[in-house]
C-alpha atoms as a PDB file:
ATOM      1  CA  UNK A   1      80.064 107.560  89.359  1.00  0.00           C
ATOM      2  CA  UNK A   2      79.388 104.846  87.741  1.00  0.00           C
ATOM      3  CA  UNK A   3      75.638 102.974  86.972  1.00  0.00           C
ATOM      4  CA  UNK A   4      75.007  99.379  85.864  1.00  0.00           C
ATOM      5  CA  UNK A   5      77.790  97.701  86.326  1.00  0.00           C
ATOM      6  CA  UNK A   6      77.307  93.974  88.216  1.00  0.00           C
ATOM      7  CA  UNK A   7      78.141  94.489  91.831  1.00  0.00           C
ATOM      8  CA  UNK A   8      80.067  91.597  91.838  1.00  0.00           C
ATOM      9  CA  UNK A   9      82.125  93.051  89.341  1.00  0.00           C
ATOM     10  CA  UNK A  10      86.024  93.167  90.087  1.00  0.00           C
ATOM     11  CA  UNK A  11      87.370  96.581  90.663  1.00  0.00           C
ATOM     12  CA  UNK A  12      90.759  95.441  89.304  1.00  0.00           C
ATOM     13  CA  UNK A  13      89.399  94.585  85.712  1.00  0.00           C
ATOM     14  CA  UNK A  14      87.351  97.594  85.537  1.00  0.00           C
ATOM     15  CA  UNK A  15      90.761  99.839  85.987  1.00  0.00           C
ATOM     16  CA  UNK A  16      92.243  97.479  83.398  1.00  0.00           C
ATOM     17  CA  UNK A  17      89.564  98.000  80.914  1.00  0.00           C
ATOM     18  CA  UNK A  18      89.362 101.277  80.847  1.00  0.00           C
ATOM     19  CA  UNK A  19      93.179 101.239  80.943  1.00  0.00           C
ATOM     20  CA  UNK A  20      92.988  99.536  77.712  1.00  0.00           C
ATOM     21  CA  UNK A  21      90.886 102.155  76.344  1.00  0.00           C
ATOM     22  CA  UNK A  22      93.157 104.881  77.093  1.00  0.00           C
ATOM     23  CA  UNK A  23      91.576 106.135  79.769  1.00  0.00           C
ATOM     24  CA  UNK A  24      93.993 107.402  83.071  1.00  0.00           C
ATOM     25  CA  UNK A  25      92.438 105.408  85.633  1.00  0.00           C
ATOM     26  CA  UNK A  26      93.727 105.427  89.242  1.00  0.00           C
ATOM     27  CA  UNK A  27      91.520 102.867  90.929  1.00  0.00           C
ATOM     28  CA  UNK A  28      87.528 101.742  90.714  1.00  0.00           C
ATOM     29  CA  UNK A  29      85.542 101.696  94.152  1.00  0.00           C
ATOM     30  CA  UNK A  30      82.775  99.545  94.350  1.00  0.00           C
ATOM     31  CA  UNK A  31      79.880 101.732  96.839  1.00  0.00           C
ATOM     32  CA  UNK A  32      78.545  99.049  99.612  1.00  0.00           C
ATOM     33  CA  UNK A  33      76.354 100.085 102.930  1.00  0.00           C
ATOM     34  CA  UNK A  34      76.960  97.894 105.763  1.00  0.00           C
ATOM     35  CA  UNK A  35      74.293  97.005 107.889  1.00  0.00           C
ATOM     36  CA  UNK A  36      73.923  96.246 111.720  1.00  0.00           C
ATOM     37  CA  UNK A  37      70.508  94.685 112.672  1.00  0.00           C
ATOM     38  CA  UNK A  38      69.237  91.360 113.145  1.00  0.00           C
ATOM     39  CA  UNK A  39      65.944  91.156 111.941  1.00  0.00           C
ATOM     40  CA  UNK A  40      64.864  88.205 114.090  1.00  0.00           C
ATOM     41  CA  UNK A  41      66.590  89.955 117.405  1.00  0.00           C
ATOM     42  CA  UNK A  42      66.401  92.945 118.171  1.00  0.00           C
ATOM     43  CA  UNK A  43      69.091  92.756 120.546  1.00  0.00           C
ATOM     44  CA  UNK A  44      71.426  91.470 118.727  1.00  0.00           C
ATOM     45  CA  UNK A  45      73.472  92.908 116.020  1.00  0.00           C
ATOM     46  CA  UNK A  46      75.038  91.243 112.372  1.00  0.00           C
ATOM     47  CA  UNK A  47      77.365  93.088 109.723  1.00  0.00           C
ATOM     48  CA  UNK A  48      76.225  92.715 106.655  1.00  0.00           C
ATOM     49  CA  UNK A  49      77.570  94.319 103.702  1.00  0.00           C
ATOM     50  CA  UNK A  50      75.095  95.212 100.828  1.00  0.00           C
ATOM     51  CA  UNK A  51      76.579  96.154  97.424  1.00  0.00           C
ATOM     52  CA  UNK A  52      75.373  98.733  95.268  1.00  0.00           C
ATOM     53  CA  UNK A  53      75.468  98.859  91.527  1.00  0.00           C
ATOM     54  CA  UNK A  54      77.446 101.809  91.274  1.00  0.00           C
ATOM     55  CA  UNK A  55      81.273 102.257  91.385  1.00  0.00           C
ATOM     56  CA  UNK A  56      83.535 105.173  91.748  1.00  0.00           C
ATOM     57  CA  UNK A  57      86.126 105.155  89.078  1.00  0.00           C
ATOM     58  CA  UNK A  58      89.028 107.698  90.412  1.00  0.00           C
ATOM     59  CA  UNK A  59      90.854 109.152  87.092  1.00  0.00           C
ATOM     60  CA  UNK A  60      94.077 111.146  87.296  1.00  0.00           C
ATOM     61  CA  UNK A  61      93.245 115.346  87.358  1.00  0.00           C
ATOM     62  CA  UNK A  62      94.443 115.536  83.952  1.00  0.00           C
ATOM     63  CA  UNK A  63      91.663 113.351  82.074  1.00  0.00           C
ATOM     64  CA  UNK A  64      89.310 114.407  79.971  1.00  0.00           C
ATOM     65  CA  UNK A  65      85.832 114.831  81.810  1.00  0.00           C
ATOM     66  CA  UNK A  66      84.250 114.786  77.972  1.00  0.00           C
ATOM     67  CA  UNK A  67      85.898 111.715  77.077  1.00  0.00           C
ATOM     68  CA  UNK A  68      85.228 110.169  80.690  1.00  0.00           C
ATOM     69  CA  UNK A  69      81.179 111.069  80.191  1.00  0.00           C
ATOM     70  CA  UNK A  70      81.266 109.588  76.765  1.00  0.00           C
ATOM     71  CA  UNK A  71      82.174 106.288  78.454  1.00  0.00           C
ATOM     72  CA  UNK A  72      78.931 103.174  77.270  1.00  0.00           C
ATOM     73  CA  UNK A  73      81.088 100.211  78.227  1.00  0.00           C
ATOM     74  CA  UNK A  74      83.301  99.139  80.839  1.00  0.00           C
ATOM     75  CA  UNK A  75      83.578  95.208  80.942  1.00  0.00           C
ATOM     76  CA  UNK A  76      81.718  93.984  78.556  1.00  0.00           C
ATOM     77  CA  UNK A  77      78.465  95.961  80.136  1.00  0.00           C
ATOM     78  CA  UNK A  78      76.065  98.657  79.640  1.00  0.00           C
ATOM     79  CA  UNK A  79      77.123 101.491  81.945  1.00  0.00           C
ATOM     80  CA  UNK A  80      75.826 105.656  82.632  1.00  0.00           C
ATOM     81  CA  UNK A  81      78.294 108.346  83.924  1.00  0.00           C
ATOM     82  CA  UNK A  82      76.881 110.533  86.119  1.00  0.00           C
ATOM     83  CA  UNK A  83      78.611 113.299  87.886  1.00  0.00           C
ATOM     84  CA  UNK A  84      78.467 112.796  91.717  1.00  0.00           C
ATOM     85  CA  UNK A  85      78.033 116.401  92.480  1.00  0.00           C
ATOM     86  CA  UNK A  86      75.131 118.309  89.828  1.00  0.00           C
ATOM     87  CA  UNK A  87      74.438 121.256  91.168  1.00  0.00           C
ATOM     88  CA  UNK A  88      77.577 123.305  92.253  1.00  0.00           C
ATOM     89  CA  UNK A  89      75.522 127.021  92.117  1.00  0.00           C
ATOM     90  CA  UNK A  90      73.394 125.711  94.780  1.00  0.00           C
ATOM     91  CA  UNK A  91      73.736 127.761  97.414  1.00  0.00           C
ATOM     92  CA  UNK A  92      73.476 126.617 101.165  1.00  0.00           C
ATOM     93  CA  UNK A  93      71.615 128.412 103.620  1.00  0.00           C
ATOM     94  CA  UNK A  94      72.646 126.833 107.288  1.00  0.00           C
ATOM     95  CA  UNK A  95      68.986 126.786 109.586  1.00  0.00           C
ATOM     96  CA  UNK A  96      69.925 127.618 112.455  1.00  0.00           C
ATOM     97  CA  UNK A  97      71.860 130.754 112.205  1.00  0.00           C
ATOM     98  CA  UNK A  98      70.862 131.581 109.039  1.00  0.00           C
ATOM     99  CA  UNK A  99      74.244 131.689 107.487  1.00  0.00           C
ATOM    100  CA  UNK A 100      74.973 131.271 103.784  1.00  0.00           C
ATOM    101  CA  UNK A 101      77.473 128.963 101.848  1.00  0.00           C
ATOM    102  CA  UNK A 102      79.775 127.331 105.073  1.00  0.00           C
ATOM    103  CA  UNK A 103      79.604 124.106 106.729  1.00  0.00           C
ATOM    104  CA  UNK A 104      77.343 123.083 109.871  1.00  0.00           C
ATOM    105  CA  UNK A 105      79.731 121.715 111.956  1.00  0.00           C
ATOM    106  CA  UNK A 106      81.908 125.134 111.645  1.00  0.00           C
ATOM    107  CA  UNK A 107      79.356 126.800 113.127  1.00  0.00           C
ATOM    108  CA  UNK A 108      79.718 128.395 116.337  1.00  0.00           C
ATOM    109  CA  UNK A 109      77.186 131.027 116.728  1.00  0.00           C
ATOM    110  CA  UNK A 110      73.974 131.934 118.383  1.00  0.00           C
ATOM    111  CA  UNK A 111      70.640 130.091 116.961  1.00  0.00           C
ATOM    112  CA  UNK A 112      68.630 132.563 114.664  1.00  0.00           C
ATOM    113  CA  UNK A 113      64.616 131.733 114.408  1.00  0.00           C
ATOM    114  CA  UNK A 114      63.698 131.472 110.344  1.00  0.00           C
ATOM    115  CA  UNK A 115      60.204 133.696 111.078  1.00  0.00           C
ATOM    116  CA  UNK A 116      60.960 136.101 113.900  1.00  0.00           C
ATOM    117  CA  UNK A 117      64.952 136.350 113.945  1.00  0.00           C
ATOM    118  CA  UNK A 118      64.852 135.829 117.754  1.00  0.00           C
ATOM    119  CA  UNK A 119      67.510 134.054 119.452  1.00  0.00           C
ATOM    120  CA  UNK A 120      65.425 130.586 119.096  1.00  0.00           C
ATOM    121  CA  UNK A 121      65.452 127.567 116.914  1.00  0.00           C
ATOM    122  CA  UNK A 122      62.820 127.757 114.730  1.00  0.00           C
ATOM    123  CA  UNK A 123      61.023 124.507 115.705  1.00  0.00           C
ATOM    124  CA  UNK A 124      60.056 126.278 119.174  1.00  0.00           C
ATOM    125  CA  UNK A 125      58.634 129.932 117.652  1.00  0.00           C
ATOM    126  CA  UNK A 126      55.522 130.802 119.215  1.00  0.00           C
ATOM    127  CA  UNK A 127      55.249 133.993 116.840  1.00  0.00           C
ATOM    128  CA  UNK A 128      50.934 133.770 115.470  1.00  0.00           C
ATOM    129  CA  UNK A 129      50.536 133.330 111.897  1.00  0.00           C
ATOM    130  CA  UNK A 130      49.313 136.740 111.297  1.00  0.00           C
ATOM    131  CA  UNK A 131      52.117 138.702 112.664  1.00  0.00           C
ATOM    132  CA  UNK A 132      55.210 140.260 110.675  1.00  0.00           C
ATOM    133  CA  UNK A 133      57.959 138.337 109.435  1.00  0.00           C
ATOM    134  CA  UNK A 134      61.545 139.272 110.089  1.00  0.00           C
ATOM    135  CA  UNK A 135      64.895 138.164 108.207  1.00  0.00           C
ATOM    136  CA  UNK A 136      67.462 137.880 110.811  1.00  0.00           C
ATOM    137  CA  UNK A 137      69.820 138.353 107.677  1.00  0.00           C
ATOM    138  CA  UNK A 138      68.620 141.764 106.294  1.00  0.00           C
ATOM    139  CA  UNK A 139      65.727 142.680 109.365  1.00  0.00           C
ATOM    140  CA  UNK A 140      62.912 142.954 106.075  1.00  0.00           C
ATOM    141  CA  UNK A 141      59.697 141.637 106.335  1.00  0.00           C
ATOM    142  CA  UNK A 142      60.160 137.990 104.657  1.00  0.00           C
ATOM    143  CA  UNK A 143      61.466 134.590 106.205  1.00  0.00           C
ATOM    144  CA  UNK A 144      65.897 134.053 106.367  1.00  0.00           C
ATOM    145  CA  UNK A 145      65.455 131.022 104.034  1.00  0.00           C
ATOM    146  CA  UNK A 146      63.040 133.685 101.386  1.00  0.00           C
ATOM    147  CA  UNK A 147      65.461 133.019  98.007  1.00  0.00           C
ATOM    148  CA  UNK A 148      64.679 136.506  96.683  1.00  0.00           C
ATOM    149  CA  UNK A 149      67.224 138.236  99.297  1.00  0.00           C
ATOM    150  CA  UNK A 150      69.677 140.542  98.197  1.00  0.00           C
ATOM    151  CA  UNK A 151      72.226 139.041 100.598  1.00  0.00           C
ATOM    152  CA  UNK A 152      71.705 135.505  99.357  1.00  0.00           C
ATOM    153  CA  UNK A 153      71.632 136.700  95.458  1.00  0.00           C
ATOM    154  CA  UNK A 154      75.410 138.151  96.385  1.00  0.00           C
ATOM    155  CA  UNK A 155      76.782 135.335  97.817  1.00  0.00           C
ATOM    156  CA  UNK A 156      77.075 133.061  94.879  1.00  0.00           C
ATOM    157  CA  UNK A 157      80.919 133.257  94.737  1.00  0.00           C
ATOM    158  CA  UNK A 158      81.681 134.443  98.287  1.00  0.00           C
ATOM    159  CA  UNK A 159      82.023 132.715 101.153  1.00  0.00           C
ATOM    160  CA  UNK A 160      79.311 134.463 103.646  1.00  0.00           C
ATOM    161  CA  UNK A 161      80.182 134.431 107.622  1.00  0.00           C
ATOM    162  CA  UNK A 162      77.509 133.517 110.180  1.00  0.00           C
ATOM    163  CA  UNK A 163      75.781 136.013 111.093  1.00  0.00           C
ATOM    164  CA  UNK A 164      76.490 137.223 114.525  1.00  0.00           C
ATOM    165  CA  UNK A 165      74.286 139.656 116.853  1.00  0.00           C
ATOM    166  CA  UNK A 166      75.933 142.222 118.153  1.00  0.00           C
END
């Protein structure tokens, strides 16, 4: 992704500029929001399309990512590479079944409470303060989401299933 650039820039001259620099350069996506509100009705409802200051260039697989982050210029302007996703070790703990490293909207299994591991979302636990914790991962005496578990400190190049109660 791309920072600085003039939103009204044309997407067409930034692929030809960085054509011209030898870069392999599919196509250059300006990032917009579109909103629906009328501020003096509430009732009623405008488009309007905001642009950002950021574009997506989209190079071929076989460029450089060195040479694309040592891009300063496109068009005559001051611009910063940044990488769209930073952190790819992160993993993803899912809250309501307490699964690791899979997407939400895969998920079809039971609801998991983070404190007490019953069969509750979390939002509705009644369990006091002073009582024990228990993983509904591992059954130990810590919270699901507690980043020191053995099953989470495994995971970091599997794929982990939901967790399902027997």
């Amino acid at each position: 992704m791309t920072r600085g650039l003039d939103p009204a820039a044309d997407p067409i001259a930034i692929v030809d500029d960085l054509k011209t620099n030898g870069f392999k350069i599919i196509l250059a996506v300006n990032i917009q929001n579109e909103y629906k509100k009328d501020l003096t009705n509430e009732k009623k409802t405008i488009k309007t399309q905001i642009k950002f200051r950021f574009f997506l260039p989209i190079f071929e697989n076989s460029e450089s990512i060195d040479k694309i982050n040592n891009i300063r210029t496109i068009v005559f302007q001051v611009v910063k590479i940044e990488a769209i996703f930073k952190n790819t070790n992160r993993i993803v703990h899912y809250k309501n079944c307490q699964g690791y490293n899979y997407v939400r909207s895969s998920c079809h299994k039971r609801v998991y409470c983070v404190k007490c591991a019953g069969e509750h979302f979390s939002k509705v636990c009644f369990k006091p303060k002073d009582s024990k914790l228990t993983c509904a991962s591992c059954k130990e005496a810590h919270t699901a989401n507690y980043r020191g578990i053995a099953l989470r400190k495994n995971c970091k190049n599997v794929k982990m299933k939901p967790m399902e109660k027997g």
